[in-house]
Protein backbone atom coordinates (compact mmCIF):
# COMPACT_ATOMS: atom_id res chain seq x y z
CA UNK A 1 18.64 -16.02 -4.54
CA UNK A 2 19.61 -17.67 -1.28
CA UNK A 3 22.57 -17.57 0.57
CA UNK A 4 24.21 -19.51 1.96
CA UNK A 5 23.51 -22.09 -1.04
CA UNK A 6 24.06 -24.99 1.52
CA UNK A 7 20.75 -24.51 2.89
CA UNK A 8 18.42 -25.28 -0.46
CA UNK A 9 17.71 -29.27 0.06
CA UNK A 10 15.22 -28.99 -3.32
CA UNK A 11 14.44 -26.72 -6.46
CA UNK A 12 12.21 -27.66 -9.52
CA UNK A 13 9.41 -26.58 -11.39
CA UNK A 14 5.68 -27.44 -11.32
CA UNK A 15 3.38 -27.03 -14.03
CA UNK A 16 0.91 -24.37 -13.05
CA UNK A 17 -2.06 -22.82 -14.73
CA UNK A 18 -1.36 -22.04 -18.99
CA UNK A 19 1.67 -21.75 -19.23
CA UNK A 20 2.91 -20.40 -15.93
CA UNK A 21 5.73 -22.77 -14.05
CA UNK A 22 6.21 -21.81 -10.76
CA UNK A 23 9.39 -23.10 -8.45
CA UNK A 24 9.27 -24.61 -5.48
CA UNK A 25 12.44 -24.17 -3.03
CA UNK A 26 12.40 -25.69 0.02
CA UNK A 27 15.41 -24.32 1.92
CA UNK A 28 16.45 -25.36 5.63
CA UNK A 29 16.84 -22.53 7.79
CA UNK A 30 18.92 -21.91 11.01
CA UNK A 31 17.56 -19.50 13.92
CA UNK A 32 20.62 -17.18 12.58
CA UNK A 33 21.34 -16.75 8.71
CA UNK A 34 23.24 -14.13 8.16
CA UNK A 35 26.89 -14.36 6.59
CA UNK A 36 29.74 -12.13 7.65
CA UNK A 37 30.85 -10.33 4.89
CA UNK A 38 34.23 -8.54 5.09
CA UNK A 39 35.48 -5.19 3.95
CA UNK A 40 37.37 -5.03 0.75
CA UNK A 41 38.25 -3.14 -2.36
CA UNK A 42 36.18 -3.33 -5.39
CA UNK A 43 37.44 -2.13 -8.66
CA UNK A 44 34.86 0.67 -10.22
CA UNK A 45 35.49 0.10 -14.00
CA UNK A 46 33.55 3.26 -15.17
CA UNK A 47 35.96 5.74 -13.47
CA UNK A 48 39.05 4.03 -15.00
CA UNK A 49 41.80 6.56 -16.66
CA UNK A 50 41.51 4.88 -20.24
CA UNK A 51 43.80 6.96 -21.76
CA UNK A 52 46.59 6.29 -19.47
CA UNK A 53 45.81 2.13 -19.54
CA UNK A 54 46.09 2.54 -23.34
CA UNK A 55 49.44 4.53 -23.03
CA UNK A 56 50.59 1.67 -20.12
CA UNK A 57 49.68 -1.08 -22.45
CA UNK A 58 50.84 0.47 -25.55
CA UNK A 59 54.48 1.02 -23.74
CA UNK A 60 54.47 -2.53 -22.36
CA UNK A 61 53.72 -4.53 -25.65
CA UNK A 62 56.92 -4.85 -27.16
CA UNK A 63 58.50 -6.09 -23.53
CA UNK A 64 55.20 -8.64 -22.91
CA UNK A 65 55.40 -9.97 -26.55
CA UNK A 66 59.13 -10.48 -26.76
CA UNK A 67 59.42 -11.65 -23.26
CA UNK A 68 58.89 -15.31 -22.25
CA UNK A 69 60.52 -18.71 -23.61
CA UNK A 70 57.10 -20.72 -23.11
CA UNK A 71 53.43 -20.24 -24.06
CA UNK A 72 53.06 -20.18 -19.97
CA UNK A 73 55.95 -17.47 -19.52
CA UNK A 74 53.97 -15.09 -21.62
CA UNK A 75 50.64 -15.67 -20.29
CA UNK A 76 52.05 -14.87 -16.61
CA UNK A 77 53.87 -11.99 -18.23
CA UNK A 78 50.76 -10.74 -19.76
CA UNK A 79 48.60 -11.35 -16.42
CA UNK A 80 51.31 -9.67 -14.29
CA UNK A 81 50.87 -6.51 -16.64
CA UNK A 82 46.94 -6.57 -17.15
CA UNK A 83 46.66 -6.68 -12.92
CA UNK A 84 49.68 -4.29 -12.63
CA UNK A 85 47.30 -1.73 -14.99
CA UNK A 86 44.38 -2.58 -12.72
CA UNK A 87 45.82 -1.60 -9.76
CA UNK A 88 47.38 1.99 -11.23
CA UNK A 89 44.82 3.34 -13.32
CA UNK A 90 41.23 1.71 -12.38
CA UNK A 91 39.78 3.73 -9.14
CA UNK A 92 38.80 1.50 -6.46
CA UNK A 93 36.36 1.67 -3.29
CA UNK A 94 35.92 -0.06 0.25
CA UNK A 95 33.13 -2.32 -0.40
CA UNK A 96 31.67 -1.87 3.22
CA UNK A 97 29.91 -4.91 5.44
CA UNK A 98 25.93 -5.14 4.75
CA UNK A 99 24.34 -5.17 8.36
CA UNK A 100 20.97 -5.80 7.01
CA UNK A 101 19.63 -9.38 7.48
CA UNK A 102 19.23 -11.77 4.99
C-alpha cells in the first residue's frame, strides 16, 4: 500500500463501531517520494506458445532426468531448462517507467 515500506513507523487496528476495525498507519513522509523504477522485460504468461513448451519439455526429459550425479545437479539442470523454455516460447514486453507520483 505504501512504498517505499521504510517510511511506515506504525500499523494496527482499532476497534471501531460493531464490528468495523479500522487501521491506523502513520507513515513519515519526505518532500519527494517517488521511486525510480527502471525499464525491463516482463514475461506475459497468457500469450505463451504452449504447444511448443510441451514439445521443448517433452524432448528435454529424458536428458534432464538422466543427467546429474547429485540431487543439486538435477535441480540446476531442471532450472536451466524451465528458464531456457521461458525465454523461447513465453512473449515478453518492456515494462515501461510509471511517471505518475506516488
Amino acid at each position: 500500500m505504501v512504498r517505499p515500506e521504510s517510511v511506515v513507523t506504525y500499523s494496527g487496528v482499532v476497534h471501531g463501531i460493531s464490528d468495523q476495525q479500522p487501521v491506523i498507519l502513520v507513515a513519515k513522509w519526505k518532500e519527494m517520494c517517488r521511486e525510480t523504477q527502471a525499464e525491463r522485460l516482463v514475461q506475459v504468461y497468457n500469450k505463451t506458445d504452449i504447444v511448443g513448451l510441451q514439445i521443448f519439455l517433452w524432448n528435454k526429459f529424458e536428458a534432464w532426468a538422466n543427467n546429474g550425479k547429485s540431487i543439486e545437479e538435477i535441480w540446476n539442470n531442471f532450472k536451466n531448462i524451465v528458464q531456457k523454455s521461458i525465454e523461447i516460447f513465453v512473449s515478453h514486453k518492456k515494462r515501461r517507467k510509471n511517471l505518475d507520483p506516488e
